[in-house]
N, C-alpha and C. Protein backbone atom coordinates (compact mmCIF):
# COMPACT_ATOMS: atom_id res chain seq x y z
N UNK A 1 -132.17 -14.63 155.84
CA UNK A 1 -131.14 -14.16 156.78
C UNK A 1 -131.77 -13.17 157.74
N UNK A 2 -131.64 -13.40 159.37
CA UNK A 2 -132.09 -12.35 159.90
C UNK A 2 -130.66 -11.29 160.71
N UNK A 3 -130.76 -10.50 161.09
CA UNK A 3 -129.60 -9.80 161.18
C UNK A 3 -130.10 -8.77 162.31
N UNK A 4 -129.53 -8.75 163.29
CA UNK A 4 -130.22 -6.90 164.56
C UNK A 4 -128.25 -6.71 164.52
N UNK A 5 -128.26 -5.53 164.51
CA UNK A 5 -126.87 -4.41 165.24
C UNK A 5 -127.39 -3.76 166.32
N UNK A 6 -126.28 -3.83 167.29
CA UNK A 6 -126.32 -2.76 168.44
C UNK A 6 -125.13 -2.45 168.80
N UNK A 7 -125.14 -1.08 169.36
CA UNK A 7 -124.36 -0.47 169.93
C UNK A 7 -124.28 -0.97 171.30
N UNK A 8 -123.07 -1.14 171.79
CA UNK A 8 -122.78 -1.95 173.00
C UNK A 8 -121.80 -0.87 174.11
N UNK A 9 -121.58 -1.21 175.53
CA UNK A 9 -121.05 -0.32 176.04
C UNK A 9 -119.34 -1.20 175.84
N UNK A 10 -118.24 -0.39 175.55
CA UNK A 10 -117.30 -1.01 175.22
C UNK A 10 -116.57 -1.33 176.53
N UNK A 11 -116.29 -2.89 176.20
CA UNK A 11 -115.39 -3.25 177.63
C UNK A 11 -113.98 -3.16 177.96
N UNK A 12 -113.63 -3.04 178.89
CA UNK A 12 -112.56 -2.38 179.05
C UNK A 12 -111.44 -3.98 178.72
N UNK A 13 -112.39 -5.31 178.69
CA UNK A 13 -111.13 -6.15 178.60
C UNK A 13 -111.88 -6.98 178.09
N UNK A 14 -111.83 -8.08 176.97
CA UNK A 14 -112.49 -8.98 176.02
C UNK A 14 -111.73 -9.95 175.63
N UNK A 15 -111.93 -11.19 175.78
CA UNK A 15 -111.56 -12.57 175.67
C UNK A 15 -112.37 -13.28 175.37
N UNK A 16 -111.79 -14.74 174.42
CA UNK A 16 -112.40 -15.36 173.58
C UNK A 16 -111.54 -16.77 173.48
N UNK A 17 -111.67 -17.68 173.45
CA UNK A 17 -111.37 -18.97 173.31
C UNK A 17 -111.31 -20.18 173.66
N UNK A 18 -110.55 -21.04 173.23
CA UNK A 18 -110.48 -22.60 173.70
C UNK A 18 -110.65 -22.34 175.37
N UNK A 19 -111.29 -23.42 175.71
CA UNK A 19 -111.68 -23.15 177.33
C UNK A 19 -110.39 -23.62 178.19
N UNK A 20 -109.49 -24.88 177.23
CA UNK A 20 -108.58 -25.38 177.59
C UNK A 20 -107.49 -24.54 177.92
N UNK A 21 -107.16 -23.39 177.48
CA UNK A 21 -106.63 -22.74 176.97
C UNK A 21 -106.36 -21.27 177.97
N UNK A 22 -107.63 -20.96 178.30
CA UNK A 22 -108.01 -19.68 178.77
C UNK A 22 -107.76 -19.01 179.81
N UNK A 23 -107.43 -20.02 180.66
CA UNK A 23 -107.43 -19.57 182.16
C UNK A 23 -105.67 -19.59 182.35
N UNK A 24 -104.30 -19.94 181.22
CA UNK A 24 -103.31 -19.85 181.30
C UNK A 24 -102.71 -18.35 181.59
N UNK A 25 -101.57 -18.37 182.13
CA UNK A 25 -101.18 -16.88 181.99
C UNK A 25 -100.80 -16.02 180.71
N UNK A 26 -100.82 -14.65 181.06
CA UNK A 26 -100.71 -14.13 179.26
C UNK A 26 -99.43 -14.51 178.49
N UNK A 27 -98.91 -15.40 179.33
CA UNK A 27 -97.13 -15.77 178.59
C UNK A 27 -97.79 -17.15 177.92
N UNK A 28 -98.34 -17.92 178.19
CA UNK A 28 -99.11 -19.04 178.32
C UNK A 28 -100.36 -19.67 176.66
N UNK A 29 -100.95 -18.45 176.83
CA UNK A 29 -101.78 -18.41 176.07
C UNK A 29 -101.53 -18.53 174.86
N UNK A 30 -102.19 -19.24 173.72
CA UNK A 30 -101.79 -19.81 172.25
C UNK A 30 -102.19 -18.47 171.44
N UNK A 31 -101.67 -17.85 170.70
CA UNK A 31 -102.72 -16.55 169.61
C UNK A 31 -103.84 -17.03 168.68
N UNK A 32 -103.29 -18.47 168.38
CA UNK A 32 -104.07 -19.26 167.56
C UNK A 32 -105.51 -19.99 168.36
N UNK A 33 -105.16 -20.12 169.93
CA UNK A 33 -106.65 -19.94 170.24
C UNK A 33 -107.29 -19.30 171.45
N UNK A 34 -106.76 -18.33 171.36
CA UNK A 34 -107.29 -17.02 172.45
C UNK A 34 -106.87 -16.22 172.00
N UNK A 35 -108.22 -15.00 172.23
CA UNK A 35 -108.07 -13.50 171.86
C UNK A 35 -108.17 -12.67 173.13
N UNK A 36 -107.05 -12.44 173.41
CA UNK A 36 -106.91 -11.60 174.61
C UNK A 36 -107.22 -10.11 174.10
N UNK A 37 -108.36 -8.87 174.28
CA UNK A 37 -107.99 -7.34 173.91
C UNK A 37 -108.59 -6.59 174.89
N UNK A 38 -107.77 -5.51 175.49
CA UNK A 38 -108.02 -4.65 175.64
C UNK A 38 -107.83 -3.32 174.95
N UNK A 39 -109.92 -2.86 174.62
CA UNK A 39 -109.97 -1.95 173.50
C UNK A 39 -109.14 -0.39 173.95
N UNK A 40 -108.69 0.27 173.64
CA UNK A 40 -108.38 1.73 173.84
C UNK A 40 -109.35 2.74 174.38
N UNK A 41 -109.00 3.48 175.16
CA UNK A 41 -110.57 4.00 175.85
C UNK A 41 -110.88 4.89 175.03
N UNK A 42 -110.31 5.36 173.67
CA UNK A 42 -111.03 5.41 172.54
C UNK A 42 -112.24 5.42 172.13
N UNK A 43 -111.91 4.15 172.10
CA UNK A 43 -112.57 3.10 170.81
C UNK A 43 -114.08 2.73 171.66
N UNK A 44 -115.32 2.78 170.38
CA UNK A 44 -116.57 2.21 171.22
C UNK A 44 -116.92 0.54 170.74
N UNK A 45 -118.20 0.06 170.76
CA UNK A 45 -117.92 -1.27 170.16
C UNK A 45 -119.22 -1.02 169.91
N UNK A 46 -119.85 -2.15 169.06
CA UNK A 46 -120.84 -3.00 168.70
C UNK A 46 -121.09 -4.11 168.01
N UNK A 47 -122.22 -4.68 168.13
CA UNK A 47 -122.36 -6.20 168.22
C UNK A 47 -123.11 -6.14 166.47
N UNK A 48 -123.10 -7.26 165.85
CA UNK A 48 -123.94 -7.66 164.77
C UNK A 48 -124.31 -8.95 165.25
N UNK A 49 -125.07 -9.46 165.07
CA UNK A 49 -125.58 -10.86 165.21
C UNK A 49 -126.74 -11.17 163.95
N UNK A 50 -126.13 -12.59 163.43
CA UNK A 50 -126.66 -12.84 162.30
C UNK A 50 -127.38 -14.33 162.47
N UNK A 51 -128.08 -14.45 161.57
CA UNK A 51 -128.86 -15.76 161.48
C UNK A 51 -128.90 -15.91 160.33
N UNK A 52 -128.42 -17.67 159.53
CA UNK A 52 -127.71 -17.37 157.83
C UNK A 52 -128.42 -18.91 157.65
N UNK A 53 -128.73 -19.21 156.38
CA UNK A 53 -128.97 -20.74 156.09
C UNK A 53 -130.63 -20.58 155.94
N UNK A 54 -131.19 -21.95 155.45
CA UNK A 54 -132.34 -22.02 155.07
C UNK A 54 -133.49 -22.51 156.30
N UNK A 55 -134.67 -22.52 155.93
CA UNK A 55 -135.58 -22.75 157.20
C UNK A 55 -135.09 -23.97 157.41
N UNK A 56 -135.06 -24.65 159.00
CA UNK A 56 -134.55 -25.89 159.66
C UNK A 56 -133.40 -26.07 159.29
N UNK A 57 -132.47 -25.14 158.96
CA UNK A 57 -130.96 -25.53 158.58
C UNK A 57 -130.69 -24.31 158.65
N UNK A 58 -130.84 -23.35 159.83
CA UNK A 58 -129.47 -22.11 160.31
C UNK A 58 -128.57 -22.42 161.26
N UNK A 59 -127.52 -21.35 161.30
CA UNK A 59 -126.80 -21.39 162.23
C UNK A 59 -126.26 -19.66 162.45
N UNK A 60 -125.71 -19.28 163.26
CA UNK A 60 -125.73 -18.11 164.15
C UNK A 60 -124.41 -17.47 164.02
N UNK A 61 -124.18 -16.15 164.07
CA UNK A 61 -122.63 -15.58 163.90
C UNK A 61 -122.94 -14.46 164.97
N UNK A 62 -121.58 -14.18 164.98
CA UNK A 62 -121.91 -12.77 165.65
C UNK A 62 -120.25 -12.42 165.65
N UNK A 63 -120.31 -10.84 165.17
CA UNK A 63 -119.40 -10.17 165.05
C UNK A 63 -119.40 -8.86 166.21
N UNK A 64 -117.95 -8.93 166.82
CA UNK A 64 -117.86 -7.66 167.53
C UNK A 64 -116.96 -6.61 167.20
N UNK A 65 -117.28 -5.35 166.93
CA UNK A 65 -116.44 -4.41 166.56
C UNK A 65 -115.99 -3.67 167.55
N UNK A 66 -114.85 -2.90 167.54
CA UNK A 66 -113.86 -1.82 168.59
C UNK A 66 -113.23 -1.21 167.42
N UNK A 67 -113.88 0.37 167.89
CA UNK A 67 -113.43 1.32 166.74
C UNK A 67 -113.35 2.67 166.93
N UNK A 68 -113.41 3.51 166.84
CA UNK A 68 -113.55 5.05 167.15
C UNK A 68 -115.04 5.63 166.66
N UNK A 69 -115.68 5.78 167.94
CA UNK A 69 -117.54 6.29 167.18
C UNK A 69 -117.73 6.51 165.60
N UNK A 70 -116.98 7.77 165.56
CA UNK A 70 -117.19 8.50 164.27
C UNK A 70 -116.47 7.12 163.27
N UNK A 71 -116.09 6.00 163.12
CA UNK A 71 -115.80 5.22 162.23
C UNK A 71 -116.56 3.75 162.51
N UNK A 72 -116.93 3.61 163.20
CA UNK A 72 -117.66 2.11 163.25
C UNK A 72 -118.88 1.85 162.69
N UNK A 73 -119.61 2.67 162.16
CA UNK A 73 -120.93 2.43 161.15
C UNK A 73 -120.31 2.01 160.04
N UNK A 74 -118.71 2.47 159.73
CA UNK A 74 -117.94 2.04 158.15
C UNK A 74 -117.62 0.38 158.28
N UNK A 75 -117.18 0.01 159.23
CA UNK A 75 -116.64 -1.40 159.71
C UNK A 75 -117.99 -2.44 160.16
N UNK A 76 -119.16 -2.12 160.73
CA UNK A 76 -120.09 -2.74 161.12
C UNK A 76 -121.26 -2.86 159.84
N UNK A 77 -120.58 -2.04 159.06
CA UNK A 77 -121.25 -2.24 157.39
C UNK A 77 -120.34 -3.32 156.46
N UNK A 78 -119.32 -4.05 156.82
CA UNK A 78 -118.54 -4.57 156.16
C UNK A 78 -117.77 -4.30 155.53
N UNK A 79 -117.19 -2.79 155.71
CA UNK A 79 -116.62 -2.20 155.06
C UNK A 79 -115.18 -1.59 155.49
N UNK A 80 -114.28 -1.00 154.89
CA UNK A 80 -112.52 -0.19 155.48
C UNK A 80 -112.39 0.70 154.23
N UNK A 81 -111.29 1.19 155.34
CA UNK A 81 -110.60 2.72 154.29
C UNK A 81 -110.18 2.03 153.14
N UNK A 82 -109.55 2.25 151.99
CA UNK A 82 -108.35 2.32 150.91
C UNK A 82 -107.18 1.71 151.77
N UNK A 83 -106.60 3.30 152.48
CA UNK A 83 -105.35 2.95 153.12
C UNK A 83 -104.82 2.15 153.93
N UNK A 84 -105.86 1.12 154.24
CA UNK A 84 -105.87 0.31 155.85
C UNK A 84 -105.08 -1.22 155.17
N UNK A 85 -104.84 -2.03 155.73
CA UNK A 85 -103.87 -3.00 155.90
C UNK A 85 -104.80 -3.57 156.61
N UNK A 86 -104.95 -5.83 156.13
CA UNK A 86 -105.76 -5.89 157.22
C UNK A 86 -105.01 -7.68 157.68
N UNK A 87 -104.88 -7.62 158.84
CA UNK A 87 -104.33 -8.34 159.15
C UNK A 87 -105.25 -9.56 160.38
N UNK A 88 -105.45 -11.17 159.55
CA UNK A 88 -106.42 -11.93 160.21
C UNK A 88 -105.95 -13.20 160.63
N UNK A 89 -106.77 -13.17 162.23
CA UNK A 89 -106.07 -14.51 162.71
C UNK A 89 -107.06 -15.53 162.92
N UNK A 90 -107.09 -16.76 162.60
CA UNK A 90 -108.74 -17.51 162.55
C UNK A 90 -108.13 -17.71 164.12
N UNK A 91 -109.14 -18.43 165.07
CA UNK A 91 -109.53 -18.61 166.83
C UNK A 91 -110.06 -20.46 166.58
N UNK A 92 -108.90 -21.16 167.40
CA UNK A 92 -109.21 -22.31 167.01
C UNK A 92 -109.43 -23.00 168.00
N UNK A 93 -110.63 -23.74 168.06
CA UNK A 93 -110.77 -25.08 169.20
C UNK A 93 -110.30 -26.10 169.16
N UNK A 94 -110.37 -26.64 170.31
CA UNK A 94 -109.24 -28.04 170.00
C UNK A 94 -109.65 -29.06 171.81
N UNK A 95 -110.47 -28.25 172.61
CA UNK A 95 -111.18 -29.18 173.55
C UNK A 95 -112.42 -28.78 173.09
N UNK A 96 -113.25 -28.91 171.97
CA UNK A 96 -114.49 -29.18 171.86
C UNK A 96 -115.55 -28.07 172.65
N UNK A 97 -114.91 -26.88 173.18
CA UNK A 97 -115.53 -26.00 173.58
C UNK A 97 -114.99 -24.47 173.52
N UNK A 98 -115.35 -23.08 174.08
CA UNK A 98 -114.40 -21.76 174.11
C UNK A 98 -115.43 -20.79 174.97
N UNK A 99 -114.71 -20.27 175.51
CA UNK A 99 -114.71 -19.59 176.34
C UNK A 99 -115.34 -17.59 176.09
N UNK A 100 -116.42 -17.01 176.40
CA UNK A 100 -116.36 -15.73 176.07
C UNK A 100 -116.39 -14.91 177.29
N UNK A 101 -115.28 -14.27 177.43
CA UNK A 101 -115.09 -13.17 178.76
C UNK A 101 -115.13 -12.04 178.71
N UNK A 102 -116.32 -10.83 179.15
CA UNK A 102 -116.54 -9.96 178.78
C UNK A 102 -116.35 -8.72 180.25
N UNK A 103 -115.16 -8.34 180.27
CA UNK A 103 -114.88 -7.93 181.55
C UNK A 103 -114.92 -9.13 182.91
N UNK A 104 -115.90 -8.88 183.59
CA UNK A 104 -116.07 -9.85 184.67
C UNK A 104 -116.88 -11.09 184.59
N UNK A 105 -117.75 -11.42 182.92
CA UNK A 105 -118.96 -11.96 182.63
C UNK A 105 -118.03 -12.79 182.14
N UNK A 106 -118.46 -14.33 182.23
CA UNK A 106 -117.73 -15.48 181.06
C UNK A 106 -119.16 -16.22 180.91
N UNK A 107 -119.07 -16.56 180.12
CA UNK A 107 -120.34 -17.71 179.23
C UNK A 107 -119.92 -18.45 178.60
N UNK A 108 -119.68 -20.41 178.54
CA UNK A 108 -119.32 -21.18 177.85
C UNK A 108 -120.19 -21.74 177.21
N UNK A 109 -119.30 -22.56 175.27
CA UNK A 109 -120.60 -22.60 174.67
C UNK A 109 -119.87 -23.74 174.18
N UNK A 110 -120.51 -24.98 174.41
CA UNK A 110 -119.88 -26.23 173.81
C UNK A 110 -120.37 -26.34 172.38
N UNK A 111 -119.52 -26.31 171.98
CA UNK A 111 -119.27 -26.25 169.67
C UNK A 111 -119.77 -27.54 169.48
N UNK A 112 -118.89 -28.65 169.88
CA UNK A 112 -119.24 -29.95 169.99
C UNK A 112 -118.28 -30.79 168.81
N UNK A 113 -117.58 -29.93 168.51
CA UNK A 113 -116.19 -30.24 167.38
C UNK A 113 -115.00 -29.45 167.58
N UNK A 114 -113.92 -29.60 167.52
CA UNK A 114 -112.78 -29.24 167.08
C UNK A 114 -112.39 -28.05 165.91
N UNK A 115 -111.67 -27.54 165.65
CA UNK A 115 -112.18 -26.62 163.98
C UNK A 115 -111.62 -25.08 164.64
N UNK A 116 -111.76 -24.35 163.82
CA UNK A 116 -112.04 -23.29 163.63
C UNK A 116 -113.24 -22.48 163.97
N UNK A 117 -113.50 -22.18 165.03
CA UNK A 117 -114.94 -21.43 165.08
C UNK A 117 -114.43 -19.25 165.37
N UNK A 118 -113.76 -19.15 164.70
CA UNK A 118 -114.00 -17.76 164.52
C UNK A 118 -112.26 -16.75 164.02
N UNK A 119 -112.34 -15.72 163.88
CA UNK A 119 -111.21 -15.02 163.70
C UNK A 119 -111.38 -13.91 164.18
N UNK A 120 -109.73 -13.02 164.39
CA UNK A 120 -109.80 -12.17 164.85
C UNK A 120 -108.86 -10.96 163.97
N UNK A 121 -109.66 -9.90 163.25
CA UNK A 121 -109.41 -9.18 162.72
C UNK A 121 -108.59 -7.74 162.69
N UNK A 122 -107.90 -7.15 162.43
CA UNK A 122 -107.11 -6.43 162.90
C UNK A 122 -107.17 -5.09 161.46
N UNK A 123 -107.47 -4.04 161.40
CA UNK A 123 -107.39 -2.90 160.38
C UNK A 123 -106.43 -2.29 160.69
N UNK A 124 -105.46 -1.99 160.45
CA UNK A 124 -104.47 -0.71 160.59
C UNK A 124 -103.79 -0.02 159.35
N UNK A 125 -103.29 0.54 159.63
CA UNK A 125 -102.28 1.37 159.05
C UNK A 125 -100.94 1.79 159.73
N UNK A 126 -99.65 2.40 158.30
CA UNK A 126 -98.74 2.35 158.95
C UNK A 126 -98.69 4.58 158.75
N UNK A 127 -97.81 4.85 159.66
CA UNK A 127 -97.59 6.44 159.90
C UNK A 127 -96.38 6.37 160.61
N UNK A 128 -95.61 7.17 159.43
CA UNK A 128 -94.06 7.62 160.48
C UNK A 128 -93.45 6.32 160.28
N UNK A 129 -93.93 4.66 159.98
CA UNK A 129 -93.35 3.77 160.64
C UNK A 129 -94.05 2.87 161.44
N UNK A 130 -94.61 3.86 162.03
CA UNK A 130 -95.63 3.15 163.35
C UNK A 130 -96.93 2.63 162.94
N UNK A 131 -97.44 1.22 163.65
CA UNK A 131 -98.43 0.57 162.90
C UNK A 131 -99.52 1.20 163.61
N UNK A 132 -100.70 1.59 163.33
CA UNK A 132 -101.76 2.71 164.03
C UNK A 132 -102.79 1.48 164.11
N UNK A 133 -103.41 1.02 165.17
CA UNK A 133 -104.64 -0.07 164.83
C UNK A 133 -106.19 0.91 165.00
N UNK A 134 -106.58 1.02 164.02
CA UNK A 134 -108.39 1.52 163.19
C UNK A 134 -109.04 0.87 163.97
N UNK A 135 -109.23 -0.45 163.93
CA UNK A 135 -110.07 -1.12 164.43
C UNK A 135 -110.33 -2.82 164.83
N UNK A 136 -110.81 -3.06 165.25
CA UNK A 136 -110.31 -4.61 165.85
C UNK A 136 -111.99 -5.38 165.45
N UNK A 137 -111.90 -6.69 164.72
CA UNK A 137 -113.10 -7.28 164.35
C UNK A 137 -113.12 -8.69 164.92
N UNK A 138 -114.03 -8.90 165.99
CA UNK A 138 -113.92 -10.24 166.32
C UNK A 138 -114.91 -11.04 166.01
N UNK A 139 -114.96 -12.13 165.24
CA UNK A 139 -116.23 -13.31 164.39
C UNK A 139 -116.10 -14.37 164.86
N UNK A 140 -117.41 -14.61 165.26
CA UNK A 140 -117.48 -16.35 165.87
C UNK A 140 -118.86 -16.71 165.07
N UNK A 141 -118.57 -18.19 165.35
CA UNK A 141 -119.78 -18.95 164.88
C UNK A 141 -120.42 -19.50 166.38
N UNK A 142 -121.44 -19.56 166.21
CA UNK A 142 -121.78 -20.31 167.23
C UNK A 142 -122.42 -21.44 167.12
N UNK A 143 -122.47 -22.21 168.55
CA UNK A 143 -122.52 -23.69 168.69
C UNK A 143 -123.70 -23.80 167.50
N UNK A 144 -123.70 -25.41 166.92
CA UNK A 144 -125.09 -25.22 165.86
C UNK A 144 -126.10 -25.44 166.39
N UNK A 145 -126.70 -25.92 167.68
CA UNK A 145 -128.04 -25.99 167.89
C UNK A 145 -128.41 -24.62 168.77
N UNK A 146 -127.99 -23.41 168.92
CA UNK A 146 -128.15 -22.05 169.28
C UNK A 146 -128.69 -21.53 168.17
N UNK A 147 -129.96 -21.12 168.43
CA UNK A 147 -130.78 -20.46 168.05
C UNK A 147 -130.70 -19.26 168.37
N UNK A 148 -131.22 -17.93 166.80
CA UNK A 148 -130.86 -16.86 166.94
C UNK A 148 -131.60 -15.79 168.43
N UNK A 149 -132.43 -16.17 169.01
CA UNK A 149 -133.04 -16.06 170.25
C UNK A 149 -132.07 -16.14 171.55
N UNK A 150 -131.63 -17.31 171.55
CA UNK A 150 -130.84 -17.76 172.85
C UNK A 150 -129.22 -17.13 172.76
N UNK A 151 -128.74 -16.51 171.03
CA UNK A 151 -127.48 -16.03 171.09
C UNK A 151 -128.09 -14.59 171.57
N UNK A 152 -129.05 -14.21 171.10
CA UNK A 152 -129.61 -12.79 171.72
C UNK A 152 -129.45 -12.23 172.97
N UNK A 153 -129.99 -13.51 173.54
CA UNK A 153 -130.29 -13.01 175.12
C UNK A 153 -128.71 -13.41 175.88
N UNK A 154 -127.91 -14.53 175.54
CA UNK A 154 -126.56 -14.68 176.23
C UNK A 154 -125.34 -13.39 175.95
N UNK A 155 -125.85 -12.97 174.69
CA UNK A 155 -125.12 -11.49 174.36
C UNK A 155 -125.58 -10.84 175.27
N UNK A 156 -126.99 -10.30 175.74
CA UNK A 156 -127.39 -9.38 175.92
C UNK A 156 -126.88 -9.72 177.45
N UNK A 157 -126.67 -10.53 177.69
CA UNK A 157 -125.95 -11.03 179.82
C UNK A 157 -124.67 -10.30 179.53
N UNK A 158 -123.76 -10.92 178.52
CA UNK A 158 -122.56 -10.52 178.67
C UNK A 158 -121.95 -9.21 178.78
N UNK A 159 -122.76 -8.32 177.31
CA UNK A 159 -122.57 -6.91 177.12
C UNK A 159 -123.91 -5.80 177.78
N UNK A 160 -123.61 -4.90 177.76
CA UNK A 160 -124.47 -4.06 177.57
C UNK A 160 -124.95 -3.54 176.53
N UNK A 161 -126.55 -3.84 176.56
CA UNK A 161 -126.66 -3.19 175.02
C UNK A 161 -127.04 -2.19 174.65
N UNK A 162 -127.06 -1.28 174.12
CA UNK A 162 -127.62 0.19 173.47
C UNK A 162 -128.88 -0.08 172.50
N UNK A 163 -129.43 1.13 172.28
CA UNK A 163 -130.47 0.59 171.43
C UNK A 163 -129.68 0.16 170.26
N UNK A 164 -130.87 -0.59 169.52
CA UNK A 164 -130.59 -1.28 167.96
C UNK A 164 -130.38 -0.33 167.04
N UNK A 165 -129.83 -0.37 166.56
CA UNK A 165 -129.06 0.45 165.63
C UNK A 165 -129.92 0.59 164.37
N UNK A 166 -130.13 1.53 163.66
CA UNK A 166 -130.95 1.98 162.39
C UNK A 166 -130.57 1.87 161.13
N UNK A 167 -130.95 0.36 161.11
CA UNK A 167 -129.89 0.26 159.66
C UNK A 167 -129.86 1.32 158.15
N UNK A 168 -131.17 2.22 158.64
CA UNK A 168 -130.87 3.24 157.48
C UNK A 168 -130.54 4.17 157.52
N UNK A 169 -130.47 4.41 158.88
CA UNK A 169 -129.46 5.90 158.93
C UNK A 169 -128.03 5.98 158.36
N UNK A 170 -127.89 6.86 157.67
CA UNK A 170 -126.54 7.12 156.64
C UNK A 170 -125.95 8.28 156.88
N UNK A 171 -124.96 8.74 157.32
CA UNK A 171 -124.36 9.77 157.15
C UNK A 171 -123.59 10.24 155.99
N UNK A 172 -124.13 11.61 155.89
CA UNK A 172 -122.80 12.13 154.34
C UNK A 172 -121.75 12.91 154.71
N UNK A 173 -121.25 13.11 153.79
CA UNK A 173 -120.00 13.90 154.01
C UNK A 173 -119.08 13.38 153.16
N UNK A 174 -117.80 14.30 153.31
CA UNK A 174 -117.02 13.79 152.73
C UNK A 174 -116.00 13.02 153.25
N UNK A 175 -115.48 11.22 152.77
CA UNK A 175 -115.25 10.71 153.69
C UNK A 175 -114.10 10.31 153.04
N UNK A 176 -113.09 9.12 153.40
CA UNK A 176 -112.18 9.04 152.76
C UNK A 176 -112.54 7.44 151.80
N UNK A 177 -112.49 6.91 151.01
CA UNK A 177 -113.09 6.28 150.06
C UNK A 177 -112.95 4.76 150.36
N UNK A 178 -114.11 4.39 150.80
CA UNK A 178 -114.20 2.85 151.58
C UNK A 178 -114.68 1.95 150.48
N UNK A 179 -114.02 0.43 151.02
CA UNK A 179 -114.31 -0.47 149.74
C UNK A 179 -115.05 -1.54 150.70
N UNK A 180 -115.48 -2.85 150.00
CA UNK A 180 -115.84 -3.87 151.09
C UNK A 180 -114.75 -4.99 150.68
């Protein structure tokens, strides 16, 4: 498995889906296959990108996080609070392709099937009543003949990237008690 994290500059507006789909108005749009978000000017983001499977038989993921600085090393580790609630929507194709819009940047990536190629994750909690959203997790697969190289560099068009992140840097303290 190969794996890089980075810290990304967070966009102010992020979309994801069926291509068929995408360009409808926001009344329009299916939940089941477009992820319309705009993150909170909050919240920062970063990218994981993975490479999984055996030699001549991988295929490519990549996860994007939107979270509050001081909490996204907990979520980009695979990890949440105790108290959090997590609520998931899989992102489904259905013209054989989807769409990624990253502010003003779009990049299409033909899947070449129908299916399920990703979900969109939601952490919150409730206060007072009111549902508070922690953090927002978005997972795709990508097309299977994308190689972990070419998802590299089409990330690296879309977002901005920060340096690579140190997978051993750890912070202590006392925190509130995270599970995976």
């Amino acid at each position: 498995m190969r794996e890089e994290r980075f810290r990304i500059q967070c966009p102010k507006h992020f979309l994801v889906g069926d291509s068929g789909r995408f360009e409808k108005s926001p009344q329009g749009k299916d939940s089941d296959f477009v992820v319309d978000y705009a993150p909170p000017e909050m919240f920062e983001a970063g990218i994981v990108l993975q490479e999984m499977g055996t030699e001549g038989d991988t295929y490519c993921t990549m996860y994007v996080y939107f979270a509050p600085e001081e909490h996204l090393p907990v979520y980009m580790d695979s990890m949440k609070y105790d108290l959090q609630k997590v609520s998931i929507r899989k992102i489904f194709v259905d013209t054989e392709e989807y769409l990624i819009k990253v502010n003003e940047k779009t990049k299409k990536f033909y899947a070449g099937e129908d299916g399920c190629w990703g979900s969109y994750t939601e952490l919150y909690r409730k206060e007072n009543g009111e549902r508070l959203t922690d953090a927002v997790i978005v997972f795709l697969c990508m097309p299977d003949e994308m190689k972990f190289q070419e998802m590299e560099a089409v990330m690296g068009e879309l977002f901005e990237k920060l340096p690579v992140i140190d997978k051993e840097k750890k912070e202590t303290g006392q925190e509130p008690k995270r599970t995976r």
